[in-house]
C-alpha atoms as a PDB file:
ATOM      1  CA  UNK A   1      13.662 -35.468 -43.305  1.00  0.00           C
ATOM      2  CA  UNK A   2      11.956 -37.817 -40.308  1.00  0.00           C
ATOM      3  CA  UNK A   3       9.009 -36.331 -38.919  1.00  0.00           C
ATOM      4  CA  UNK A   4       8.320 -36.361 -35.567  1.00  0.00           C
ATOM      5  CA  UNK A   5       4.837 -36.400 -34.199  1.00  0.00           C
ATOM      6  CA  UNK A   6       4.308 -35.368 -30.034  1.00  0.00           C
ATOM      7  CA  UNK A   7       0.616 -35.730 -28.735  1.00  0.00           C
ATOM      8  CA  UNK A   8       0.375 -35.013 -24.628  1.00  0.00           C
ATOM      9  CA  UNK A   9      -2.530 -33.423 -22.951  1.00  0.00           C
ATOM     10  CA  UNK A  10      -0.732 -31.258 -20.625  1.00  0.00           C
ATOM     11  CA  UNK A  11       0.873 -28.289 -22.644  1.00  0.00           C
ATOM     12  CA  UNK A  12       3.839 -28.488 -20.045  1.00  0.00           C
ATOM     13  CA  UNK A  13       4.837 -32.040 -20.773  1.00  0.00           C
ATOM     14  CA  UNK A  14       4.559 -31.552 -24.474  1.00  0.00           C
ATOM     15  CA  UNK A  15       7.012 -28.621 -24.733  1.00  0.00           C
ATOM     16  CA  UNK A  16       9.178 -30.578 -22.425  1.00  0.00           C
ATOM     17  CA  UNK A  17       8.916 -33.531 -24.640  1.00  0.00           C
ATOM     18  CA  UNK A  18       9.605 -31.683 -27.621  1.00  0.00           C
ATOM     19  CA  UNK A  19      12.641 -29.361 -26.509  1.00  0.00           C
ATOM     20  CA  UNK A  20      14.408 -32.536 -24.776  1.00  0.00           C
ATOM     21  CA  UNK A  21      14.067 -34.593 -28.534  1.00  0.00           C
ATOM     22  CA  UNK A  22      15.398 -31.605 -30.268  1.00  0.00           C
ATOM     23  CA  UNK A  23      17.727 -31.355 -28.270  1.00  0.00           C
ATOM     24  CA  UNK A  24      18.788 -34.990 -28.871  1.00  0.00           C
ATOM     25  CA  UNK A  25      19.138 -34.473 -32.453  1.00  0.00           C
ATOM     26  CA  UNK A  26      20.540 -30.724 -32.257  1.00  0.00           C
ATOM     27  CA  UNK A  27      23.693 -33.147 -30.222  1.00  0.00           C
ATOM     28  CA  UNK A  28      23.693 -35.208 -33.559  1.00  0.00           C
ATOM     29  CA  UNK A  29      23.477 -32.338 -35.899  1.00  0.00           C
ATOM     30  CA  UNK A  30      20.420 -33.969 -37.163  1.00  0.00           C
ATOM     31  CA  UNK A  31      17.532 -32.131 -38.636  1.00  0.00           C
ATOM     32  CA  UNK A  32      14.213 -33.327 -37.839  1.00  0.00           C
ATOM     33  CA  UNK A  33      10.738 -32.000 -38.791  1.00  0.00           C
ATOM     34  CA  UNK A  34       8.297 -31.354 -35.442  1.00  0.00           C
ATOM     35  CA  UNK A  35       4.513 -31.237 -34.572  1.00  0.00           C
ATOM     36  CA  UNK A  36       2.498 -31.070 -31.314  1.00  0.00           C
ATOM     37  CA  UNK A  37      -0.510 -31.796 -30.612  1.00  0.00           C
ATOM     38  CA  UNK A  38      -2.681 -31.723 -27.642  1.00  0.00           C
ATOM     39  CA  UNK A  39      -5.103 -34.317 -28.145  1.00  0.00           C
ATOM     40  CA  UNK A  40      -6.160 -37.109 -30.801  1.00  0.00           C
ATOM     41  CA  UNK A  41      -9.147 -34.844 -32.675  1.00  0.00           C
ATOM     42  CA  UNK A  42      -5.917 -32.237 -33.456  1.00  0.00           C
ATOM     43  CA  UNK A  43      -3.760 -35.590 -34.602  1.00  0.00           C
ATOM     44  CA  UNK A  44      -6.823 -36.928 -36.689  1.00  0.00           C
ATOM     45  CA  UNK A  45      -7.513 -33.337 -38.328  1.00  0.00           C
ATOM     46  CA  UNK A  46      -3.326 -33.609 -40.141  1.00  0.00           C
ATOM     47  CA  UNK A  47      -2.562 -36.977 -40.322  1.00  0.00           C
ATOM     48  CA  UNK A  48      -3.954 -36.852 -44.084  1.00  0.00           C
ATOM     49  CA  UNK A  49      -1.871 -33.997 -45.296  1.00  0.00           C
ATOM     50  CA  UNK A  50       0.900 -34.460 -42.961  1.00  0.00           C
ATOM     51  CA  UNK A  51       1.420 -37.875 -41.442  1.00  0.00           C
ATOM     52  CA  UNK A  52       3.932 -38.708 -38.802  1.00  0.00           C
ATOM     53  CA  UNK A  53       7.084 -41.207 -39.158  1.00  0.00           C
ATOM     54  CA  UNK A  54       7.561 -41.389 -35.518  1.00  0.00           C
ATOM     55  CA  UNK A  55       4.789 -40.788 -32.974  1.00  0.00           C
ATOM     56  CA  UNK A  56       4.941 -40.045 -29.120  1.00  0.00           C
ATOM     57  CA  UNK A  57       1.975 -40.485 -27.050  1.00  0.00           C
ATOM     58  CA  UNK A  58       0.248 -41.806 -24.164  1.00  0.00           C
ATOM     59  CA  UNK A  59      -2.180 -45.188 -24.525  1.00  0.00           C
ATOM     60  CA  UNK A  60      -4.751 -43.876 -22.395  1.00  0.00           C
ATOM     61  CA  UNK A  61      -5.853 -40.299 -23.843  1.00  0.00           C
ATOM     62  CA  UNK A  62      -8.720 -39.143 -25.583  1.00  0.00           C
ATOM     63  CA  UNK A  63     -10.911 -42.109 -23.657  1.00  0.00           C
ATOM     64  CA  UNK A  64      -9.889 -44.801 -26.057  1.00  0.00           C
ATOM     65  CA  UNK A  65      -9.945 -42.380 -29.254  1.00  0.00           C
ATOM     66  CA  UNK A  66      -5.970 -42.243 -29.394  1.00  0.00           C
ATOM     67  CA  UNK A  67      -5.651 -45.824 -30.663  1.00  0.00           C
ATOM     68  CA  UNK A  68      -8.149 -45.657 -33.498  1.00  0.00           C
ATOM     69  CA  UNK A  69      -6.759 -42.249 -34.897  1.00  0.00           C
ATOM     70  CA  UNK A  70      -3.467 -43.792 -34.731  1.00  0.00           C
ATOM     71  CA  UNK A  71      -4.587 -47.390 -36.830  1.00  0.00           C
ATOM     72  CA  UNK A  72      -5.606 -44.646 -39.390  1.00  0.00           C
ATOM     73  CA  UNK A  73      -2.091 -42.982 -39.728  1.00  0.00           C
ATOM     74  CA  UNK A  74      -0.717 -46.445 -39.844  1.00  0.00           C
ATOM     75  CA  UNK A  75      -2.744 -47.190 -42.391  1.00  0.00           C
ATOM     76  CA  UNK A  76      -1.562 -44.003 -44.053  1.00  0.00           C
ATOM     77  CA  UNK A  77       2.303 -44.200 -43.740  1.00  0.00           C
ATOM     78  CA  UNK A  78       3.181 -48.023 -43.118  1.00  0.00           C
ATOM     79  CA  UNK A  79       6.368 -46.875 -41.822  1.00  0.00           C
ATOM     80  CA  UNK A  80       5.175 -45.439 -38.612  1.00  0.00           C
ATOM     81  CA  UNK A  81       6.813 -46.356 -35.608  1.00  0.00           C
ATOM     82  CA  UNK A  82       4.904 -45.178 -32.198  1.00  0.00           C
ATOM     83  CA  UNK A  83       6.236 -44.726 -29.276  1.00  0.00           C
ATOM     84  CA  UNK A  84       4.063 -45.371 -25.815  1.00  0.00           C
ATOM     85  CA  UNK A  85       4.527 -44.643 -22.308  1.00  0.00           C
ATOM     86  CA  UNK A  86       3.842 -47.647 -20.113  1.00  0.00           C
ATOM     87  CA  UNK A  87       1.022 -48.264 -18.177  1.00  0.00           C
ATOM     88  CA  UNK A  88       0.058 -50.855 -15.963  1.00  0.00           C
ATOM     89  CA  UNK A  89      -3.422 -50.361 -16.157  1.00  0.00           C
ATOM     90  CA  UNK A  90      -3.637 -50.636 -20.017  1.00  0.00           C
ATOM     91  CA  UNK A  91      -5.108 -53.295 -21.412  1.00  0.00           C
ATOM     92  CA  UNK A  92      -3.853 -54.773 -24.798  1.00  0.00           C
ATOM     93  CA  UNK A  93      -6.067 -54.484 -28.275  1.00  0.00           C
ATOM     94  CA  UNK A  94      -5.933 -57.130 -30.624  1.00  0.00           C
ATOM     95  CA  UNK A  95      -5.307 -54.644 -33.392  1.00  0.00           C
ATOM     96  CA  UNK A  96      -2.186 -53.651 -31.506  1.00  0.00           C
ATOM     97  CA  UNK A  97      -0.276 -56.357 -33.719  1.00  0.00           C
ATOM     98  CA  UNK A  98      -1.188 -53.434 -36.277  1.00  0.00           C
ATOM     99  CA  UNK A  99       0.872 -51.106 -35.308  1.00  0.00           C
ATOM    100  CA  UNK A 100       3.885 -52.723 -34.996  1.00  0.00           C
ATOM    101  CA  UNK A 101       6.481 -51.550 -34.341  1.00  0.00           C
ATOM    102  CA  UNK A 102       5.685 -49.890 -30.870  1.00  0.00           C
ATOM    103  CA  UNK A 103       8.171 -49.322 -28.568  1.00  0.00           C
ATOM    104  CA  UNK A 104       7.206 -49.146 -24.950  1.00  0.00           C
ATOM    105  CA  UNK A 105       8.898 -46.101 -22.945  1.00  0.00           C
ATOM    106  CA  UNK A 106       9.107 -46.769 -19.497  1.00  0.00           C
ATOM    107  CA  UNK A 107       9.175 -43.115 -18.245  1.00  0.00           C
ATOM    108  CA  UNK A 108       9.590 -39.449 -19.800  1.00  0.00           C
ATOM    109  CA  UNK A 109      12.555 -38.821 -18.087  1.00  0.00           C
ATOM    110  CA  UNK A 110      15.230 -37.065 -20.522  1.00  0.00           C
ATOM    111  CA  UNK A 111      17.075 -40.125 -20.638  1.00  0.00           C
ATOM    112  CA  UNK A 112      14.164 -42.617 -21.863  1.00  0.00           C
ATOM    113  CA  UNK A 113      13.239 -40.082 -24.474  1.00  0.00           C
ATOM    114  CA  UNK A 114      16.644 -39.422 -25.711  1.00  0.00           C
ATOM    115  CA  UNK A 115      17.088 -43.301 -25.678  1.00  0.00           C
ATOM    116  CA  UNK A 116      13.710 -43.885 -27.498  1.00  0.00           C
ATOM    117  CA  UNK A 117      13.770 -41.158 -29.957  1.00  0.00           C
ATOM    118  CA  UNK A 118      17.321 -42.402 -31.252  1.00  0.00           C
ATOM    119  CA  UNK A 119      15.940 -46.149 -31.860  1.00  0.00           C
ATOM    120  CA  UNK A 120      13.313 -44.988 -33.743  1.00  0.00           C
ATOM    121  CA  UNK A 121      15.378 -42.437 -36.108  1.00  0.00           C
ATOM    122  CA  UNK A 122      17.627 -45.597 -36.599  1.00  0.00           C
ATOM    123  CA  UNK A 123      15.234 -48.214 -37.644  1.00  0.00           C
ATOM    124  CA  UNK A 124      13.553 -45.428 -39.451  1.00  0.00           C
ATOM    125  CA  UNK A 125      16.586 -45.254 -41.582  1.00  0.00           C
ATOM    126  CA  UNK A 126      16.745 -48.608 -41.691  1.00  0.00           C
ATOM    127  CA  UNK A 127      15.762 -50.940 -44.839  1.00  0.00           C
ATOM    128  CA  UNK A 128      15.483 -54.644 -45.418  1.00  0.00           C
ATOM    129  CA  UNK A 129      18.613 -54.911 -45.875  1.00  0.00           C
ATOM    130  CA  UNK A 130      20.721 -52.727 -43.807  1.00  0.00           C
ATOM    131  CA  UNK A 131      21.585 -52.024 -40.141  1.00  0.00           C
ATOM    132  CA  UNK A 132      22.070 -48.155 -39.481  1.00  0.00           C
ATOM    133  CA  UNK A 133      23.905 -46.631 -35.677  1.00  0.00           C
ATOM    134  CA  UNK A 134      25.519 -44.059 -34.429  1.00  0.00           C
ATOM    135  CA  UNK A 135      28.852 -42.801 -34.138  1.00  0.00           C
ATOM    136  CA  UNK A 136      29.514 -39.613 -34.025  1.00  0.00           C
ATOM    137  CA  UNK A 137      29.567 -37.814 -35.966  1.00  0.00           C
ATOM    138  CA  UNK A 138      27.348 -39.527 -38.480  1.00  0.00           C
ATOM    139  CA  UNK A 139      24.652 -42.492 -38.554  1.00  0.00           C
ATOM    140  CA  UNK A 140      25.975 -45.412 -40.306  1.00  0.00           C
ATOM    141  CA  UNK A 141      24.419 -47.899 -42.217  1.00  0.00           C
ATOM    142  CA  UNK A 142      25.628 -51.716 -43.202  1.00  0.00           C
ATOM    143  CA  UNK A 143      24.494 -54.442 -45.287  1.00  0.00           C
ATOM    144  CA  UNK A 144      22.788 -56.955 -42.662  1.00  0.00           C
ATOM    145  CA  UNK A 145      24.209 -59.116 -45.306  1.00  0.00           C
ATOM    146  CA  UNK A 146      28.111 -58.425 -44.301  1.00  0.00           C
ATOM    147  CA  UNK A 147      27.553 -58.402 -40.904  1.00  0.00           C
ATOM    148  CA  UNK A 148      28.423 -61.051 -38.900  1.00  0.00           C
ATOM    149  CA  UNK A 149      27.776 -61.023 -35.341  1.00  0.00           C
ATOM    150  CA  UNK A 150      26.521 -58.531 -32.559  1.00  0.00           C
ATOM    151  CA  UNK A 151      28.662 -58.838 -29.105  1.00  0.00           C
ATOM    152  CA  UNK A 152      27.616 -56.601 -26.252  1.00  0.00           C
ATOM    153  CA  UNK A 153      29.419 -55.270 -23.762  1.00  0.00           C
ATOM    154  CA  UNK A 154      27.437 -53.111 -21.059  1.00  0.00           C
ATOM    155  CA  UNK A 155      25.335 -50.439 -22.897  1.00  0.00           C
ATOM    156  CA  UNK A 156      27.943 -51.013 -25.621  1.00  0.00           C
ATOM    157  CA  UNK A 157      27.758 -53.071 -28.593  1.00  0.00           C
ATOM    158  CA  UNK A 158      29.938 -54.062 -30.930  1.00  0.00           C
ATOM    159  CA  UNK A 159      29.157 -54.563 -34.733  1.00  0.00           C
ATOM    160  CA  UNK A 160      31.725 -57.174 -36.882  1.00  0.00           C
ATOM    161  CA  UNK A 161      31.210 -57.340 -40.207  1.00  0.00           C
ATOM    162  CA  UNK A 162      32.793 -58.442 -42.986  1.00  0.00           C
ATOM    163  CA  UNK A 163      35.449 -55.598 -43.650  1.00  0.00           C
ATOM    164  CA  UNK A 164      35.663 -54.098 -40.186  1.00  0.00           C
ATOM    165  CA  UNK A 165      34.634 -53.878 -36.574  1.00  0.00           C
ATOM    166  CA  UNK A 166      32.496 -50.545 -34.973  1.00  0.00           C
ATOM    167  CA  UNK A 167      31.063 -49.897 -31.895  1.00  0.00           C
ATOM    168  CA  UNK A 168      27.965 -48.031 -30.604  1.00  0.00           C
ATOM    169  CA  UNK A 169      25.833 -47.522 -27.279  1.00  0.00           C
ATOM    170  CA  UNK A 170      22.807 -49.589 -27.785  1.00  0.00           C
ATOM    171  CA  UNK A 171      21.803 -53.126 -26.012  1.00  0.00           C
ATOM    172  CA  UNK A 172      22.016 -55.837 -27.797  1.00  0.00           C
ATOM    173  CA  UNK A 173      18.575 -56.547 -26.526  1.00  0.00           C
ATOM    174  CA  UNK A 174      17.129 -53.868 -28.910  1.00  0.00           C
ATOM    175  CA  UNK A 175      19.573 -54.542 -31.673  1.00  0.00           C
ATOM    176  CA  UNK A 176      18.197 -58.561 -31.808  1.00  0.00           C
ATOM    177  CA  UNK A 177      14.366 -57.018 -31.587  1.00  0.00           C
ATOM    178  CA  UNK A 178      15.380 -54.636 -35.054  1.00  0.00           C
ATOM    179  CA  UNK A 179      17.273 -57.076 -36.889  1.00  0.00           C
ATOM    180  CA  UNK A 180      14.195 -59.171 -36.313  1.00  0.00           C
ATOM    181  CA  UNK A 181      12.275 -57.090 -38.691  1.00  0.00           C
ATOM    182  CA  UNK A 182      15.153 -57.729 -41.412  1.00  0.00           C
ATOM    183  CA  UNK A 183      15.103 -60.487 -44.475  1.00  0.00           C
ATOM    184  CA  UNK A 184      17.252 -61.756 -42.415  1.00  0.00           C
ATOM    185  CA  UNK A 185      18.281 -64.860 -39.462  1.00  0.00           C
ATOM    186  CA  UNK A 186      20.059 -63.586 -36.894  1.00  0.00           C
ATOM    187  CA  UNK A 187      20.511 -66.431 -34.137  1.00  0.00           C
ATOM    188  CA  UNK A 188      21.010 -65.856 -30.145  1.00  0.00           C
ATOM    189  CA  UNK A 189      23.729 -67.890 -28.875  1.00  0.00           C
ATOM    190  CA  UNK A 190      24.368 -66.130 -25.590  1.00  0.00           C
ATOM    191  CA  UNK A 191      23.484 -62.949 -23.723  1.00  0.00           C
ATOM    192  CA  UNK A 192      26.684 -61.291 -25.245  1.00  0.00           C
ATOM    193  CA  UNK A 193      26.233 -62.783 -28.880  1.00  0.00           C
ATOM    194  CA  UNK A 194      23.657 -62.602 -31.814  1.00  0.00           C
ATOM    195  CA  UNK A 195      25.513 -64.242 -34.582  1.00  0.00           C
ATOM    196  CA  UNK A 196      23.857 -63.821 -38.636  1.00  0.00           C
ATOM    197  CA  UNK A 197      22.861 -67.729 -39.605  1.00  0.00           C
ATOM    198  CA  UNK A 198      24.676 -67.085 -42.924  1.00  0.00           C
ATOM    199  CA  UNK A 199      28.188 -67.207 -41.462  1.00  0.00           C
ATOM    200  CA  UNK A 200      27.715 -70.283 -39.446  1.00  0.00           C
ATOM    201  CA  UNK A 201      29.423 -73.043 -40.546  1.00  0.00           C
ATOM    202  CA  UNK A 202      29.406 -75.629 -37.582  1.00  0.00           C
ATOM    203  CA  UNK A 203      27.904 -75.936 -34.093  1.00  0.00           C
ATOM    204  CA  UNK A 204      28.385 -78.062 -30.966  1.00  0.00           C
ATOM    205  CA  UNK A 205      26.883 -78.136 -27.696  1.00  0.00           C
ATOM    206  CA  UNK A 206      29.141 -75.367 -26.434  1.00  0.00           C
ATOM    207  CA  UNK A 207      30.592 -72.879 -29.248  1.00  0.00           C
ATOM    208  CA  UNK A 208      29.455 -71.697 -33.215  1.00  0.00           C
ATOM    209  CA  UNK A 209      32.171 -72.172 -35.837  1.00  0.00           C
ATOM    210  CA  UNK A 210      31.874 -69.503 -38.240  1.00  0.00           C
ATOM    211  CA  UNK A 211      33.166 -69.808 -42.160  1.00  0.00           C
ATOM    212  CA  UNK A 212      35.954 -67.353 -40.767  1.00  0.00           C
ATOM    213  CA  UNK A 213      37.310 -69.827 -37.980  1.00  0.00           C
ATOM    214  CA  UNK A 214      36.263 -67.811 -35.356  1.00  0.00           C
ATOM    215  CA  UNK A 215      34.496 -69.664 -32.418  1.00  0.00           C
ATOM    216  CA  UNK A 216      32.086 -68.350 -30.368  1.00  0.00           C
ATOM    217  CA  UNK A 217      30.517 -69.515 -26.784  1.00  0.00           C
ATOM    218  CA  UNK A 218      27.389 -71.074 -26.181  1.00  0.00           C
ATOM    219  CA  UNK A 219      26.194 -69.905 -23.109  1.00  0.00           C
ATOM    220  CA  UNK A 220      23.176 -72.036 -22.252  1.00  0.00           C
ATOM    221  CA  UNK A 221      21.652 -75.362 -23.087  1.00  0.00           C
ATOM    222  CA  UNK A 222      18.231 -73.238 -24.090  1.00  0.00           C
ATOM    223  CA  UNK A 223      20.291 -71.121 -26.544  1.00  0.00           C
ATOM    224  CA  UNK A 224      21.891 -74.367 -27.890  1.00  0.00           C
ATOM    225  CA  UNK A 225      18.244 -76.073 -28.290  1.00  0.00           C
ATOM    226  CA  UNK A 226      16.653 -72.806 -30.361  1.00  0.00           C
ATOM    227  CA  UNK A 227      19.930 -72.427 -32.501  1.00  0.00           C
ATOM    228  CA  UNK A 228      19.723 -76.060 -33.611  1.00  0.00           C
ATOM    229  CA  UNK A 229      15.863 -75.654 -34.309  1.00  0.00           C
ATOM    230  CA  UNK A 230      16.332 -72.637 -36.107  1.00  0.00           C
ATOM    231  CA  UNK A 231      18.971 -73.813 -37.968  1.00  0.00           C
ATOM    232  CA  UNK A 232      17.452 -77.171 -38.909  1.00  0.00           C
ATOM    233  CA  UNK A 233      14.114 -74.979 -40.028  1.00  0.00           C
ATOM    234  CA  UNK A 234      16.146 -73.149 -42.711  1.00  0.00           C
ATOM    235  CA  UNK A 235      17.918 -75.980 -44.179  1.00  0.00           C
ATOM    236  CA  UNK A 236      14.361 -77.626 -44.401  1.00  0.00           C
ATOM    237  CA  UNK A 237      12.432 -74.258 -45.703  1.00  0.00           C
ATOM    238  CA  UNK A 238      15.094 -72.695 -47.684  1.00  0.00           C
ATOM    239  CA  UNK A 239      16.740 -76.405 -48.943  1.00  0.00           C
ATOM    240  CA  UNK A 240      20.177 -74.915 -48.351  1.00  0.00           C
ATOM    241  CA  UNK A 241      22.810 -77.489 -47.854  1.00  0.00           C
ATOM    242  CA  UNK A 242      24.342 -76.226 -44.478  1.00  0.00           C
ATOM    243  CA  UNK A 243      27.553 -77.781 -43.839  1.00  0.00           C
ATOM    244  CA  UNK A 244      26.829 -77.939 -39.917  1.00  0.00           C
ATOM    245  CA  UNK A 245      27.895 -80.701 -38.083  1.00  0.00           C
ATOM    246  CA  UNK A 246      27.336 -81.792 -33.884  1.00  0.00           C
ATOM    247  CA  UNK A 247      30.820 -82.633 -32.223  1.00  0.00           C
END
């Protein structure tokens, strides 16, 4: 079970925080394990016996105290992924790089929590070498390895892999920011498109030939320029004899 972590001041804001994410999951007939605290010393007293996979909390709190109790749970579960309202007048730590990944949440609104909450569960679930969604009724999880592109449509996006084609409600801007944490190469080609380097087979100024035939649109001359660095990085690093080809 994912354990959820909620750490607000204001006793108001935290039940409100806590009911709305239950309630998120309750909609997914997901089970999820809950704590709240008011302030980091509470945090810093559990964190040993009971640490946090996912942690909500504000930047600011405690007078500074916040970020160094939560550098200690990271330390103690690797896997924890925290969750930050934004604020303007916060001023970034070098150790933040620690901590990664932290998503920032632009608001507590229902919707933002809902939306933030659900990220985290996935990539929770997530390993090196799989890509887990949504659809209900259950979370599903693919081999990064089969899939072959991401192509967005509105808040949509749609997953084609090798054996079939799904669909979910997440951007595609947060799908390319957690495949980035993959043993994987996932390559933007266009706002719509973020194609796996493994099924590339060709590329010209304007499309991506895939080993299935398919072609798909390059959008812009900047997407063109990173795809043929990236690609020209792996064939160096990797020595993999790429059959691409300009044309």
């Amino acid at each position: 079970m994912i354990n959820f972590a909620f750490c607000y001041e204001q006793n108001e804001l935290l039940e409100f925080v806590k009911e709305e994410i239950l309630n998120c999951f309750r909609y997914r007939d997901v089970k999820i394990a809950v704590k709240c605290y008011h302030n980091a010393y509470e945090l810093q007293r559990c964190i040993c016996c009971n640490c946090p996979d996912i942690i909500f909390y504000d930047r600011t709190e405690d007078g500074g105290i916040m970020h160094s109790v939560i550098l200690q749970a990271k330390r103690q579960n690797k896997q924890l992924i925290s969750i930050v309202t934004q604020n303007k007048d916060y001023n970034p730590s070098v150790e933040d790089i620690l901590l990664e990944p932290v998503y920032i949440m632009p608001d507590k609104s229902r919707r933002q929590l809902w939306a933030y909450a659900s990220l985290a569960y996935e990539t929770i679930l997530d390993d090196a070498d799989s890509f887990s969604y949504y659809v209900r009724p259950d979370y599903i999880h693919t081999p990064v390895k089969e899939i072959r592109y991401f192509v967005s449509e509105g808040r949509r996006t749609h997953i084609v892999s090798s054996n079939y084609r799904d669909t979910f409600y997440q951007k595609l801007d947060v799908v390319e920011k957690r495949i980035h944490l993959k043993n994987c190469q996932f390559i933007r080609i266009h706002k719509s498109y973020l194609v796996n380097a493994r099924y590339i087979d060709g590329y010209s100024r304007d499309y991506v030939l895939l080993t299935t035939g398919e072609r798909l649109r390059i959008s812009k001359y900047e997407y063109y320029k990173t795809l043929r660095r990236q690609l020209q990085d792996s064939k160096r690093r990797h020595s993999i004899p790429f059959h691409f080809t300009e044309g």
